[in-house]
PDB file of N, CA and C in Angstrom:
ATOM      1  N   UNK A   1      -1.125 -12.465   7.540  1.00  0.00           N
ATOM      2  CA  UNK A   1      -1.947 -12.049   6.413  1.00  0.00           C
ATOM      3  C   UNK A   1      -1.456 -12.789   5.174  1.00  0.00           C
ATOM      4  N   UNK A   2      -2.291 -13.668   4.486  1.00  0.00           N
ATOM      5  CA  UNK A   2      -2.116 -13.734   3.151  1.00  0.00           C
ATOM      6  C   UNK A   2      -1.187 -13.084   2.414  1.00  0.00           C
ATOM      7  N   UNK A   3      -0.552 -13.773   1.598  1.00  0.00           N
ATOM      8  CA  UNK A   3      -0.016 -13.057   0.197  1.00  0.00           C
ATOM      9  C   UNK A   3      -1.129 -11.974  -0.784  1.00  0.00           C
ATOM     10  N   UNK A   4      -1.956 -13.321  -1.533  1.00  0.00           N
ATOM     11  CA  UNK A   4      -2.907 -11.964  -2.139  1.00  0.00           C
ATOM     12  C   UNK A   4      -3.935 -11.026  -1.518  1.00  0.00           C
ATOM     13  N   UNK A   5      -3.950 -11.219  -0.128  1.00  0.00           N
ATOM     14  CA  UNK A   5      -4.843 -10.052   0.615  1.00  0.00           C
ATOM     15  C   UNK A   5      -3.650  -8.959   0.768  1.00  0.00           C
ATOM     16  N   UNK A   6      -2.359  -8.824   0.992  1.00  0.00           N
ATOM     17  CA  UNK A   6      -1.669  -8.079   1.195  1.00  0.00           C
ATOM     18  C   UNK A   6      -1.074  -7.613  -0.396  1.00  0.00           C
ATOM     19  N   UNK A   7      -1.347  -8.408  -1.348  1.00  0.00           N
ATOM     20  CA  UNK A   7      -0.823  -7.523  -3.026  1.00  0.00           C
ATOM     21  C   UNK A   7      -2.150  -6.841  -3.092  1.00  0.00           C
ATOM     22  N   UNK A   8      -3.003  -7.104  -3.084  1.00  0.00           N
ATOM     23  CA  UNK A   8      -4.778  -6.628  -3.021  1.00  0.00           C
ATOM     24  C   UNK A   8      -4.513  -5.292  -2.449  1.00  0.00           C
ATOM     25  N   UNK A   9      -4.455  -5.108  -0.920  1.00  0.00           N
ATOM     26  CA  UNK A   9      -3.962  -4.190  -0.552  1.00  0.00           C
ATOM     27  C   UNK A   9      -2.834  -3.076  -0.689  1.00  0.00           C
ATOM     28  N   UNK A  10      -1.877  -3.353  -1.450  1.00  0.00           N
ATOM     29  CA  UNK A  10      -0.685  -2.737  -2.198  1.00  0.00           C
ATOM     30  C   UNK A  10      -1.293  -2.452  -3.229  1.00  0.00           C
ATOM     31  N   UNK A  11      -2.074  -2.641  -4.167  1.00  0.00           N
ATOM     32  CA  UNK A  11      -2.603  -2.496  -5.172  1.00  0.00           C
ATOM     33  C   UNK A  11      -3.828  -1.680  -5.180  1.00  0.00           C
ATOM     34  N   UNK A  12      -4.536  -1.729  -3.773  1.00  0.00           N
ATOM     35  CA  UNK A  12      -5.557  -0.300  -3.619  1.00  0.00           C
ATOM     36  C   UNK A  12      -4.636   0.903  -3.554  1.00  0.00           C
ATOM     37  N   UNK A  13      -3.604   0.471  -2.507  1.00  0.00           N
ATOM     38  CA  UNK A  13      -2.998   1.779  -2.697  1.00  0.00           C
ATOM     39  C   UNK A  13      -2.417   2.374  -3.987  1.00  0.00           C
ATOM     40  N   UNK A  14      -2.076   1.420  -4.962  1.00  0.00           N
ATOM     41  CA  UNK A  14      -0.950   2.405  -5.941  1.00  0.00           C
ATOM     42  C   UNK A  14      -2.252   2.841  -6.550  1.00  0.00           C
ATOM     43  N   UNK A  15      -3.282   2.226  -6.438  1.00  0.00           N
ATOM     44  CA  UNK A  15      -4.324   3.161  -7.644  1.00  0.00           C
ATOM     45  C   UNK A  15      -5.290   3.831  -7.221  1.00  0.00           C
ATOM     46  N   UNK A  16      -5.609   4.181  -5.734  1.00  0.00           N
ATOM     47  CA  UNK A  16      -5.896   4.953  -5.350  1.00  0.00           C
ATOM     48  C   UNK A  16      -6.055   6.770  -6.067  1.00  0.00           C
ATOM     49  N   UNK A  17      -5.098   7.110  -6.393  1.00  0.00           N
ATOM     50  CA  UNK A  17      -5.025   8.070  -7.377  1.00  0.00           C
ATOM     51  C   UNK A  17      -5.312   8.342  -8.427  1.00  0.00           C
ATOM     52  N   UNK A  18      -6.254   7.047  -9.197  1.00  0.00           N
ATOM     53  CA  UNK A  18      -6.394   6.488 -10.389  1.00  0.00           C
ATOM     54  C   UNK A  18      -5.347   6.522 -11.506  1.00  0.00           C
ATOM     55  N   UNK A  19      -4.340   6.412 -11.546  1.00  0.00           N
ATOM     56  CA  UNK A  19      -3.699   5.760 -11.711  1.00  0.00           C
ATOM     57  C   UNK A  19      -2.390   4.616 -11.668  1.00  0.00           C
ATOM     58  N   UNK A  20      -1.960   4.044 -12.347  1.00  0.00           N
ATOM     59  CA  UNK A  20      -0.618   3.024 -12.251  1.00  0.00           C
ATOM     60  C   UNK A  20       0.619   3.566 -12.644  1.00  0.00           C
ATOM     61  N   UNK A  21       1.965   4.147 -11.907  1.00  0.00           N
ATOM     62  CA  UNK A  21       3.175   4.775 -12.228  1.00  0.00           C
ATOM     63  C   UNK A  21       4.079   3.262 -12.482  1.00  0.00           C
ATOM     64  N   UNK A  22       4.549   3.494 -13.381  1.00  0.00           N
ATOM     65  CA  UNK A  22       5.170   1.972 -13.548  1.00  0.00           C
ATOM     66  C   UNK A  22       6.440   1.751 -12.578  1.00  0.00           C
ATOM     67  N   UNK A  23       6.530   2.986 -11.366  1.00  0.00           N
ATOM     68  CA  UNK A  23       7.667   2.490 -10.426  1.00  0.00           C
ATOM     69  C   UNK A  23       6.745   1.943  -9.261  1.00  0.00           C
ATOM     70  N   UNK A  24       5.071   1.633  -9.462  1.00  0.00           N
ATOM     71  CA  UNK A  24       4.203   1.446  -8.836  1.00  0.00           C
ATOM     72  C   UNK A  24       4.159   0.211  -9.294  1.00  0.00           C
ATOM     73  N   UNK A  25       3.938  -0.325 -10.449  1.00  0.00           N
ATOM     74  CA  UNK A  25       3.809  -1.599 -10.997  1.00  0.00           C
ATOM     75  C   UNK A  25       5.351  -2.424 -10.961  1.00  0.00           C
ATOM     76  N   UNK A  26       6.380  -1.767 -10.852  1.00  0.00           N
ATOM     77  CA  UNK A  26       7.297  -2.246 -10.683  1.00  0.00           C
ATOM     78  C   UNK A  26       7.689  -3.115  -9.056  1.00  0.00           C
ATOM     79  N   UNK A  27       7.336  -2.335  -8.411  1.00  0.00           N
ATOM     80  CA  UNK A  27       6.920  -2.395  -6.596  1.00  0.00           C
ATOM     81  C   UNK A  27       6.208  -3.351  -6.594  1.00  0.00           C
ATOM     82  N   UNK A  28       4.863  -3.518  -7.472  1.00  0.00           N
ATOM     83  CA  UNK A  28       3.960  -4.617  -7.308  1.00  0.00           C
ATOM     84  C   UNK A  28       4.258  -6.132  -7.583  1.00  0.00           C
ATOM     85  N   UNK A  29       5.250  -6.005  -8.702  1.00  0.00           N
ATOM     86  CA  UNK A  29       5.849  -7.130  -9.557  1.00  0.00           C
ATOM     87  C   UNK A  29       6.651  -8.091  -8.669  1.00  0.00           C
ATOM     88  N   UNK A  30       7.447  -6.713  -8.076  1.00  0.00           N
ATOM     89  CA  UNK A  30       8.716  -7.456  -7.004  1.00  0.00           C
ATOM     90  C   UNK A  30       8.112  -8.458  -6.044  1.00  0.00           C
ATOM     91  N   UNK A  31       6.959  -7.845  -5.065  1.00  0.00           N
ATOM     92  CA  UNK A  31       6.201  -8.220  -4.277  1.00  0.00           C
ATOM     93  C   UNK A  31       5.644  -9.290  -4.407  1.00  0.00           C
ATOM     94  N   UNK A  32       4.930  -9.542  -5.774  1.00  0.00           N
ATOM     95  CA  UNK A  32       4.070 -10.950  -6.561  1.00  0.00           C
ATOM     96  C   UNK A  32       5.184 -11.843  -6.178  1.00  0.00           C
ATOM     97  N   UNK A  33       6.250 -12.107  -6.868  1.00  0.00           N
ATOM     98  CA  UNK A  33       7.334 -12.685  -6.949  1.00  0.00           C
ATOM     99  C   UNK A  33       7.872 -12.675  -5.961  1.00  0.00           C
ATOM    100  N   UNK A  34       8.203 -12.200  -4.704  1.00  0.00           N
ATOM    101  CA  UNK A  34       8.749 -12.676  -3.365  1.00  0.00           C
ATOM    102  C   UNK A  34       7.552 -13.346  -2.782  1.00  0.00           C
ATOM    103  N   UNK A  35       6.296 -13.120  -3.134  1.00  0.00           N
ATOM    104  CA  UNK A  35       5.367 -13.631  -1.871  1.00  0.00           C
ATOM    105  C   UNK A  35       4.940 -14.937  -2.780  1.00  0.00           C
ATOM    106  N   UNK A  36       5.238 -15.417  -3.960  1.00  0.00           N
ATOM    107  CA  UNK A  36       5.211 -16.489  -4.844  1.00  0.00           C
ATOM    108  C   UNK A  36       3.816 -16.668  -5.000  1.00  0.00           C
ATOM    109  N   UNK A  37       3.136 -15.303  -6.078  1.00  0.00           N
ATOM    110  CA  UNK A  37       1.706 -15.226  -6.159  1.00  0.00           C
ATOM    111  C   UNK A  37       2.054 -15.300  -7.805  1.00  0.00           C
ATOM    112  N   UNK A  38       1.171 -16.103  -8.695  1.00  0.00           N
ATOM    113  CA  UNK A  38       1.223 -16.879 -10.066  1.00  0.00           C
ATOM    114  C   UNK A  38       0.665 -15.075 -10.777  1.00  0.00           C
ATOM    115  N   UNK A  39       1.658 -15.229 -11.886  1.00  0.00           N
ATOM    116  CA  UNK A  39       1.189 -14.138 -12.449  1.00  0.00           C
ATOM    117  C   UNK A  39      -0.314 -13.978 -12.850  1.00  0.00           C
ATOM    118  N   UNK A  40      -1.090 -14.996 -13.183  1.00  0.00           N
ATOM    119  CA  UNK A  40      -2.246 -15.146 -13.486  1.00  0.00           C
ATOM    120  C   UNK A  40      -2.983 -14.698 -12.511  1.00  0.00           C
ATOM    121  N   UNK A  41      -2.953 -15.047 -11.134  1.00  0.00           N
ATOM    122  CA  UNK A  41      -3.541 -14.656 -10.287  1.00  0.00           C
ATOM    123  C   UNK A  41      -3.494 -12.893  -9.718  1.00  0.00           C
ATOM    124  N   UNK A  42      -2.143 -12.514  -9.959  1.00  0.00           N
ATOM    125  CA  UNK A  42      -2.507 -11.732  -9.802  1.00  0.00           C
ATOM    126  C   UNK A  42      -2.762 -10.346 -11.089  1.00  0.00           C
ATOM    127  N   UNK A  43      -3.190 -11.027 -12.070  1.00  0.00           N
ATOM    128  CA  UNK A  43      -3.620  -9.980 -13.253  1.00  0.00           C
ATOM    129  C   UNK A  43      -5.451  -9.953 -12.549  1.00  0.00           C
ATOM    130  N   UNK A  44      -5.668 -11.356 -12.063  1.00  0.00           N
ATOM    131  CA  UNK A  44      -6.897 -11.083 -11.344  1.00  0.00           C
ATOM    132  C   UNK A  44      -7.138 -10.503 -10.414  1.00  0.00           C
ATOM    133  N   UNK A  45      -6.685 -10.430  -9.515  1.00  0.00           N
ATOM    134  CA  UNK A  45      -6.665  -9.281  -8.523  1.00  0.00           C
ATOM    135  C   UNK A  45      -6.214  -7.933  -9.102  1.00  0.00           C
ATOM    136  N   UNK A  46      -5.571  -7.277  -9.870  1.00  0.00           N
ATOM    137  CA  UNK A  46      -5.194  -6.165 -10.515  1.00  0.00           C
ATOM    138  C   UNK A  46      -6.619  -5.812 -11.167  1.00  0.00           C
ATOM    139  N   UNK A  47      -7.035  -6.914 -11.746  1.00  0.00           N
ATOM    140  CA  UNK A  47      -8.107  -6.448 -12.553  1.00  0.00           C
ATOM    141  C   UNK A  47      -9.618  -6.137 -11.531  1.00  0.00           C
ATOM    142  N   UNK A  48      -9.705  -6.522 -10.464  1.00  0.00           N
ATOM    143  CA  UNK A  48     -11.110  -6.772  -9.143  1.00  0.00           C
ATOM    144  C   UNK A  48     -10.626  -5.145  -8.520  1.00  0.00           C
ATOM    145  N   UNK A  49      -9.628  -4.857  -8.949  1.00  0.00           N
ATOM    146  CA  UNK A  49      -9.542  -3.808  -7.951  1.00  0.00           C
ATOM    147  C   UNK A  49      -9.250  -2.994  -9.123  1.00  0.00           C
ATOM    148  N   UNK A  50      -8.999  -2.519 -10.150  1.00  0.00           N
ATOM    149  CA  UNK A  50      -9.390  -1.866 -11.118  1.00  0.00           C
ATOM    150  C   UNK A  50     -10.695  -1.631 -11.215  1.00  0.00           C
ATOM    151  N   UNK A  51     -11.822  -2.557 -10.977  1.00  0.00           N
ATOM    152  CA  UNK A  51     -13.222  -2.930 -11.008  1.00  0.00           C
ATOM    153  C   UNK A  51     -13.887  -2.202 -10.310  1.00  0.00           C
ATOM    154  N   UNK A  52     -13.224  -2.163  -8.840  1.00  0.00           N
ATOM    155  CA  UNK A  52     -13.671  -1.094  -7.900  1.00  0.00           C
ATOM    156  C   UNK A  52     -13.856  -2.012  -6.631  1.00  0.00           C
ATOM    157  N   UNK A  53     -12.804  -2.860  -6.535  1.00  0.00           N
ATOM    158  CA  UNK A  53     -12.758  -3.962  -5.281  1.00  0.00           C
ATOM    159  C   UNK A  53     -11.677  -3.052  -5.035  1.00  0.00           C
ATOM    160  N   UNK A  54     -12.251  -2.046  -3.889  1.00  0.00           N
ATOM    161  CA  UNK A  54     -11.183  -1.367  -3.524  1.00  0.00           C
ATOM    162  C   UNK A  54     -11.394  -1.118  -1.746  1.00  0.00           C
ATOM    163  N   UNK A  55     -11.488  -2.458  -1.012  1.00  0.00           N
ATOM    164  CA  UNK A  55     -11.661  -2.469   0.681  1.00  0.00           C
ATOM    165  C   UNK A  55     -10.431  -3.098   1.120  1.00  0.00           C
ATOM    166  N   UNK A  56      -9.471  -2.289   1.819  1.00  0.00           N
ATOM    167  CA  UNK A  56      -8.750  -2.756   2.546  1.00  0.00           C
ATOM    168  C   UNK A  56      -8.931  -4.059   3.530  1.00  0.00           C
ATOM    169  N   UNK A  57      -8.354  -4.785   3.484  1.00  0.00           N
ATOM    170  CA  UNK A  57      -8.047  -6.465   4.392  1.00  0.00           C
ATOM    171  C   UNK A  57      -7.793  -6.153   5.133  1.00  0.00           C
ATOM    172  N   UNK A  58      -8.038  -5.967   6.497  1.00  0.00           N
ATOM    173  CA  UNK A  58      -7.223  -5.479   7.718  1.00  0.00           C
ATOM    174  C   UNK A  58      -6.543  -6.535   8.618  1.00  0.00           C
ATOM    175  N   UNK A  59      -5.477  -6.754   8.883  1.00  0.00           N
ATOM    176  CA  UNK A  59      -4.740  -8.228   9.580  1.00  0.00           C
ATOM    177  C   UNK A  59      -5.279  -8.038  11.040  1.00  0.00           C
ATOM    178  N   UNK A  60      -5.161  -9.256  11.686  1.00  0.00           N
ATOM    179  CA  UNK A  60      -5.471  -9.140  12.645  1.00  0.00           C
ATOM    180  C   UNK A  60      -4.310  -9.145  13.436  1.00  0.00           C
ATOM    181  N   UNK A  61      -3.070  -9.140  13.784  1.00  0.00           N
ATOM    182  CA  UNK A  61      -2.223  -9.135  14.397  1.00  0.00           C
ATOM    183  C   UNK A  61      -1.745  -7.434  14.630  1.00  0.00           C
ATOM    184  N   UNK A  62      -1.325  -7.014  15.697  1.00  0.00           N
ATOM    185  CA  UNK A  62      -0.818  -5.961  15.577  1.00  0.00           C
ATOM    186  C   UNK A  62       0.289  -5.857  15.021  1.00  0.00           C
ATOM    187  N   UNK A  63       1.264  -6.959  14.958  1.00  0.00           N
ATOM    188  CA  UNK A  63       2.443  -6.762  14.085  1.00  0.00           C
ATOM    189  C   UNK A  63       2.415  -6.253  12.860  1.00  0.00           C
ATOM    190  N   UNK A  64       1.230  -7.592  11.966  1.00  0.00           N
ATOM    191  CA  UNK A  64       0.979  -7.789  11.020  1.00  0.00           C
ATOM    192  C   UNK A  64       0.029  -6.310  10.475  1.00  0.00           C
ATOM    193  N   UNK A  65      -0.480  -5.642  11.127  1.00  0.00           N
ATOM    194  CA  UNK A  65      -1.205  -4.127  11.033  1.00  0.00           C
ATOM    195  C   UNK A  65      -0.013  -2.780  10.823  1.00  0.00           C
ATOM    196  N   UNK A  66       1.253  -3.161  11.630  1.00  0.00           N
ATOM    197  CA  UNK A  66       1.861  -2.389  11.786  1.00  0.00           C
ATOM    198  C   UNK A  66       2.936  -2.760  10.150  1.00  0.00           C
ATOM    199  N   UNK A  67       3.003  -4.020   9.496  1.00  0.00           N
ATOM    200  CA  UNK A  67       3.851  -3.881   8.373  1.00  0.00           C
ATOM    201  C   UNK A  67       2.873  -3.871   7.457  1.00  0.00           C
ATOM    202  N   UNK A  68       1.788  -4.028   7.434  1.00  0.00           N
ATOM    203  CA  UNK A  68       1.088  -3.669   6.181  1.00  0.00           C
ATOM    204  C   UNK A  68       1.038  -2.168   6.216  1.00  0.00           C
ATOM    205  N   UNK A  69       1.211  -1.209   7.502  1.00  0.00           N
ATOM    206  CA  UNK A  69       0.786   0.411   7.380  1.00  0.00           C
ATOM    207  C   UNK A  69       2.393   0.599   6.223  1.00  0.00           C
ATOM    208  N   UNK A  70       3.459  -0.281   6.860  1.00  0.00           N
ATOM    209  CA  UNK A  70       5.008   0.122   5.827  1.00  0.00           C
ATOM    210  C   UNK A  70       4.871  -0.384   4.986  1.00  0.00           C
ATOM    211  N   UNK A  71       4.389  -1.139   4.508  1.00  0.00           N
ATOM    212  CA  UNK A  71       4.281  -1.767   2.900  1.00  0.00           C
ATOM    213  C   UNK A  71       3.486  -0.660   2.065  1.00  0.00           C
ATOM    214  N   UNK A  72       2.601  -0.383   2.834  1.00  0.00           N
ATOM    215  CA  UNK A  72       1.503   0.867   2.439  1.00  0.00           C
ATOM    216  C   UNK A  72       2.116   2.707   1.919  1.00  0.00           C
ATOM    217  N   UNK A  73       3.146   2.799   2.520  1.00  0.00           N
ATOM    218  CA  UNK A  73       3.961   3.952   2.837  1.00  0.00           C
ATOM    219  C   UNK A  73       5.297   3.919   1.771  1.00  0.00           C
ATOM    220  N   UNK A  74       5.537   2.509   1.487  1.00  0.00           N
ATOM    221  CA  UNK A  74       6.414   2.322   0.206  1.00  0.00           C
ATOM    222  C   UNK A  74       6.321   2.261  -0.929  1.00  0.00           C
ATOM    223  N   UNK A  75       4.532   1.661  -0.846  1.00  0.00           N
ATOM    224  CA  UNK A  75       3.963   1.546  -2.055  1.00  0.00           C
ATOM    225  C   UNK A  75       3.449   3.098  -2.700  1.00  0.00           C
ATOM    226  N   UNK A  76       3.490   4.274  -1.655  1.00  0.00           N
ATOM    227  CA  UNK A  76       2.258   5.545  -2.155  1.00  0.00           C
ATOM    228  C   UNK A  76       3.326   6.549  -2.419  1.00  0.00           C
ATOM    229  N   UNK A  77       5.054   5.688  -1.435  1.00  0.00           N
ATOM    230  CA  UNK A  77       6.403   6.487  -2.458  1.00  0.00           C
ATOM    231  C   UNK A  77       7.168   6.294  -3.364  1.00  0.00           C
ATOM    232  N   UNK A  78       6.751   5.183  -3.850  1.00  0.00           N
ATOM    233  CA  UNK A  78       7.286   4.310  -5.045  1.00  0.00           C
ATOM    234  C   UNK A  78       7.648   5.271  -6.216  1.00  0.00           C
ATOM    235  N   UNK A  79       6.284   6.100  -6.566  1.00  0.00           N
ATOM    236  CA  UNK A  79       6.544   7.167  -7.742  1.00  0.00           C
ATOM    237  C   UNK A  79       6.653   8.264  -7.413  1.00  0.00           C
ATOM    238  N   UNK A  80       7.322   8.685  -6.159  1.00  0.00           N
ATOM    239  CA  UNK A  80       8.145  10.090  -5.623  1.00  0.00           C
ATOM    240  C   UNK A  80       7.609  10.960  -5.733  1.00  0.00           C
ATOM    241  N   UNK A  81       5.484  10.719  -5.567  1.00  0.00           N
ATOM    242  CA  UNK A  81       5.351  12.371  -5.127  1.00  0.00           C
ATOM    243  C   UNK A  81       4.411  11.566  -4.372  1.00  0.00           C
ATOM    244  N   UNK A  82       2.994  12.262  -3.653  1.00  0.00           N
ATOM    245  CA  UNK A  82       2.298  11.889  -2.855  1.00  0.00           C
ATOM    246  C   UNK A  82       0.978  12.284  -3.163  1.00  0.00           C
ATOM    247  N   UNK A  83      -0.278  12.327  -3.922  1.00  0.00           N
ATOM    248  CA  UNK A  83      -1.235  12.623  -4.459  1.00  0.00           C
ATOM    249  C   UNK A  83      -1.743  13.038  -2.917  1.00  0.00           C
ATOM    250  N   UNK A  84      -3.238  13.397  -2.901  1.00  0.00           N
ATOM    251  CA  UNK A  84      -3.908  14.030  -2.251  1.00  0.00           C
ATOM    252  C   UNK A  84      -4.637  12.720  -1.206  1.00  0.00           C
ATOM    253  N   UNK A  85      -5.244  11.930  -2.539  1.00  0.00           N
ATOM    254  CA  UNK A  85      -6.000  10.726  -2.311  1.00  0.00           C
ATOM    255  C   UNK A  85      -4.838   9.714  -1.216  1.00  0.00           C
ATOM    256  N   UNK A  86      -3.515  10.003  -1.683  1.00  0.00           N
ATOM    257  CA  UNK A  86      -2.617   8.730  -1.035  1.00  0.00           C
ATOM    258  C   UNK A  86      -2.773   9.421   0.058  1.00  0.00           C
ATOM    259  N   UNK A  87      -2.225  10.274   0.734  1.00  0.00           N
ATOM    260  CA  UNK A  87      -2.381  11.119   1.791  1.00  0.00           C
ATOM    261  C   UNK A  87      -3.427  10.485   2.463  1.00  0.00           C
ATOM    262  N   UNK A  88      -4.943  10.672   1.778  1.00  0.00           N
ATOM    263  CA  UNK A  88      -6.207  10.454   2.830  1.00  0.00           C
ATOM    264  C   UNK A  88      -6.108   9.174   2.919  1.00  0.00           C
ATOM    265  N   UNK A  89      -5.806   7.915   1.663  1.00  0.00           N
ATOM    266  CA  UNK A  89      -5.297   6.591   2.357  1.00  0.00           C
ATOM    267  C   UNK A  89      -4.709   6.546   3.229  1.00  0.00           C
ATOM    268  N   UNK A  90      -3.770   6.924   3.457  1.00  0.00           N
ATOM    269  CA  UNK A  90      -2.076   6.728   4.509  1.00  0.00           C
ATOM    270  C   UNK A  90      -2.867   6.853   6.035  1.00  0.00           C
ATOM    271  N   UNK A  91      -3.761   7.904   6.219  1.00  0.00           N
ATOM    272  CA  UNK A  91      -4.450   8.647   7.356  1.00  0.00           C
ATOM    273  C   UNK A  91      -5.388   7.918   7.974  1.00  0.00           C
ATOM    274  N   UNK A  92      -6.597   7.497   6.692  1.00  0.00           N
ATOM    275  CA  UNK A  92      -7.676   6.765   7.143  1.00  0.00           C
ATOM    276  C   UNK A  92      -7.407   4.758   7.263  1.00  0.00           C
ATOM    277  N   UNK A  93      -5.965   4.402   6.725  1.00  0.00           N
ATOM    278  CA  UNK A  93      -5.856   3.482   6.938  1.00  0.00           C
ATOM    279  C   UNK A  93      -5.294   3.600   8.337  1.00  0.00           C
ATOM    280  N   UNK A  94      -4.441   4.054   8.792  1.00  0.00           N
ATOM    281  CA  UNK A  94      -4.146   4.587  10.281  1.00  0.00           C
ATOM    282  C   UNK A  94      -5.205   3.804  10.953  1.00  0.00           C
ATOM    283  N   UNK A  95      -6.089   4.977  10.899  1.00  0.00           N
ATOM    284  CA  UNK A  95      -6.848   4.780  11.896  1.00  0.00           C
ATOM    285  C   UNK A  95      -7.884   3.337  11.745  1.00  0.00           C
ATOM    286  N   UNK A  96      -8.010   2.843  10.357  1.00  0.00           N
ATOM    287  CA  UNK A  96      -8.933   1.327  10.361  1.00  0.00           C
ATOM    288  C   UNK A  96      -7.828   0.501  10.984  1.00  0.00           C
ATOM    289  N   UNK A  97      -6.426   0.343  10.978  1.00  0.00           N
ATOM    290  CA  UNK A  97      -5.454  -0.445  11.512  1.00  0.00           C
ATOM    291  C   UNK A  97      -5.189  -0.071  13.013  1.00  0.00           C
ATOM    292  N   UNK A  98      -5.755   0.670  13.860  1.00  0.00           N
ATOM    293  CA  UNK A  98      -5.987   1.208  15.151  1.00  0.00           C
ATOM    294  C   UNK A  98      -4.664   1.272  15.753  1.00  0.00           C
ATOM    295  N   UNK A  99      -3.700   2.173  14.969  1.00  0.00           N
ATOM    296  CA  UNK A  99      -2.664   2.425  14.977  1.00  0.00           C
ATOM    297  C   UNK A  99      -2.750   3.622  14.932  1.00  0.00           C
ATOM    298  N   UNK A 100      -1.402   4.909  15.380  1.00  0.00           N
ATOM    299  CA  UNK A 100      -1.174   6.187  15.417  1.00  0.00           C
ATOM    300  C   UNK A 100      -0.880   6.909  14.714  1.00  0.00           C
ATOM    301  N   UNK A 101      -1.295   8.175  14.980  1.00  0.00           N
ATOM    302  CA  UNK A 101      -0.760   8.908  13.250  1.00  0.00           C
ATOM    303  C   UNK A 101       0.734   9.053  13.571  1.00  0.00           C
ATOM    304  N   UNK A 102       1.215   8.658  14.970  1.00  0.00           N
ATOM    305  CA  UNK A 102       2.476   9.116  15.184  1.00  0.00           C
ATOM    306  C   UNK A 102       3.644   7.733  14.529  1.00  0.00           C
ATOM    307  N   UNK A 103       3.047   6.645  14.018  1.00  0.00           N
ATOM    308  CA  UNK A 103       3.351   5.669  13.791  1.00  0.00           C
ATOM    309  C   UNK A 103       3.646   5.552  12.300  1.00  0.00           C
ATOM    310  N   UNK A 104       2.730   5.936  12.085  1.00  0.00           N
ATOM    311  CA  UNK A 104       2.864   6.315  10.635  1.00  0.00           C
ATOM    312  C   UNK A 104       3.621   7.669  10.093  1.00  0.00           C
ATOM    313  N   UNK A 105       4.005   8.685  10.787  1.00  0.00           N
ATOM    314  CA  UNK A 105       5.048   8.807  11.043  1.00  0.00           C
ATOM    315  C   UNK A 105       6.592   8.590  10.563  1.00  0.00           C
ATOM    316  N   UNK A 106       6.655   7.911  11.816  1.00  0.00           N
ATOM    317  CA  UNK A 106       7.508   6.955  12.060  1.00  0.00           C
ATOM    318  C   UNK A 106       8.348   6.701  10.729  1.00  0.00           C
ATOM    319  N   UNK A 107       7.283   5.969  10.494  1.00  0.00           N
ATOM    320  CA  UNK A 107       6.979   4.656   8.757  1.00  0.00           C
ATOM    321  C   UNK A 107       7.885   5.443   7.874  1.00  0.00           C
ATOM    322  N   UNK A 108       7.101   7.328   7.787  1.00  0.00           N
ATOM    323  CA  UNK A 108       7.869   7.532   6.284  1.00  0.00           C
ATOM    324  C   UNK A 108       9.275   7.858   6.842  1.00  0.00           C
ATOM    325  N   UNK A 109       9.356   8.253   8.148  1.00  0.00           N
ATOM    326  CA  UNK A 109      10.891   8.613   8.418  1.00  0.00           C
ATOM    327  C   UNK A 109      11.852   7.630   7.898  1.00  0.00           C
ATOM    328  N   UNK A 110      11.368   6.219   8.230  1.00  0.00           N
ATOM    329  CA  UNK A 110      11.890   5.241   7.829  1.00  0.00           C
ATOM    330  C   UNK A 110      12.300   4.784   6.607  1.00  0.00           C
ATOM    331  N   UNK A 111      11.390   4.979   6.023  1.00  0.00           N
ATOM    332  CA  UNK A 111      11.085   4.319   4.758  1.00  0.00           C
ATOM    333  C   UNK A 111      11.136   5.070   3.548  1.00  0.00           C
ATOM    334  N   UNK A 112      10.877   6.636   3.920  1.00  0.00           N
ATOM    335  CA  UNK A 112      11.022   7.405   2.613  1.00  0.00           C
ATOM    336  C   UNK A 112      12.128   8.362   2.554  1.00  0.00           C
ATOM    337  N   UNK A 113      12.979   8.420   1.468  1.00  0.00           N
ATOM    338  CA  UNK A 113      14.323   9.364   1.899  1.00  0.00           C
ATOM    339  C   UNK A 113      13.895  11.051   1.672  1.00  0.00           C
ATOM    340  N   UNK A 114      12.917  11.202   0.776  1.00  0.00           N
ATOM    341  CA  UNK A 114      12.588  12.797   0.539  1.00  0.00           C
ATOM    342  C   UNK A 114      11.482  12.527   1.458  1.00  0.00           C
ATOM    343  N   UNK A 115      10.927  13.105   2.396  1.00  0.00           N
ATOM    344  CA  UNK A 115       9.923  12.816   2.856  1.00  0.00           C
ATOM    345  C   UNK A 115       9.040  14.419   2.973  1.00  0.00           C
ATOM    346  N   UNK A 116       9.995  15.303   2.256  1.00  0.00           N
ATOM    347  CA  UNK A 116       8.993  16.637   2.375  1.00  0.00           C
ATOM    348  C   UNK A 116       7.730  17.042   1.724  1.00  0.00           C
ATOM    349  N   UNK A 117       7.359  15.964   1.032  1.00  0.00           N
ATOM    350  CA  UNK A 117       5.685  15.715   0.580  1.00  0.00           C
ATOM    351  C   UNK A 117       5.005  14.762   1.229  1.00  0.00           C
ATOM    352  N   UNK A 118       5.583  14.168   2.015  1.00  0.00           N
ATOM    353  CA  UNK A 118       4.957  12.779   2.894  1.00  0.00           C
ATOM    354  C   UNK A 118       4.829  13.152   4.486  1.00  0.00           C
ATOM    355  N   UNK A 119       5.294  14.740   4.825  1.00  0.00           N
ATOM    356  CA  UNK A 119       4.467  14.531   6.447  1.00  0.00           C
ATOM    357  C   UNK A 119       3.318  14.961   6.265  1.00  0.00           C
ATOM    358  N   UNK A 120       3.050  13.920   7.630  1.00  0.00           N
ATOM    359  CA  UNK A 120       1.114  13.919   7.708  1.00  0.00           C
ATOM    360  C   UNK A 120       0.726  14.777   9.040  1.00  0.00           C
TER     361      UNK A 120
END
């Protein structure tokens, strides 16, 4: 998967909730900058999905399905609670990535250290 199909996607999720927690924008920043996406570019994508370009990219690899569900799960614990909306993301991306809810799972065991607002 792409770099900016996968910040695109990190970026439906943090605003999913309508809004941006700046340990959300902070998450996003890091990400731009490891995946070597030009800040310019991605104020444009920030801004398409502010807009309401808000359709998940789905990878075609199962690998690549299975680390976008953890990129997804880091990004919706970034600001340490779990809205309602992230929840129904976390769930219904599951299932567009034809992956398990037991997988996802998995993910926050992994990935999130409080996880008593994050089982699904």
């Amino acid at each position: 998967m792409n770099p900016i199909d996968l910040l695109r996607n990190l970026m439906i999720a943090a605003l999913v909730d309508d809004e941006l927690a700046e340990s959300e924008l902070a998450l996003l920043e890091n990400r731009r900058q490891a995946w070597g996406v030009s800040a310019e570019l991605f104020a444009q994508v920030l801004s398409e999905v502010e807009g309401g370009d808000r359709e998940l990219t789905i990878p075609e690899s199962l690998a690549h399905r299975h680390d976008l569900l953890a990129e997804l799960v880091i990004m919706v614990a970034a600001d340490g609670r779990l809205h309602k909306k992230e929840k129904k993301l976390l769930q219904s991306s599951t299932k567009q990535l034809g992956l398990k809810r037991a997988d996802l799972q998995r993910l926050i065991d992994e990935f999130v250290d409080d996880e008593s607002d994050l089982v699904i």
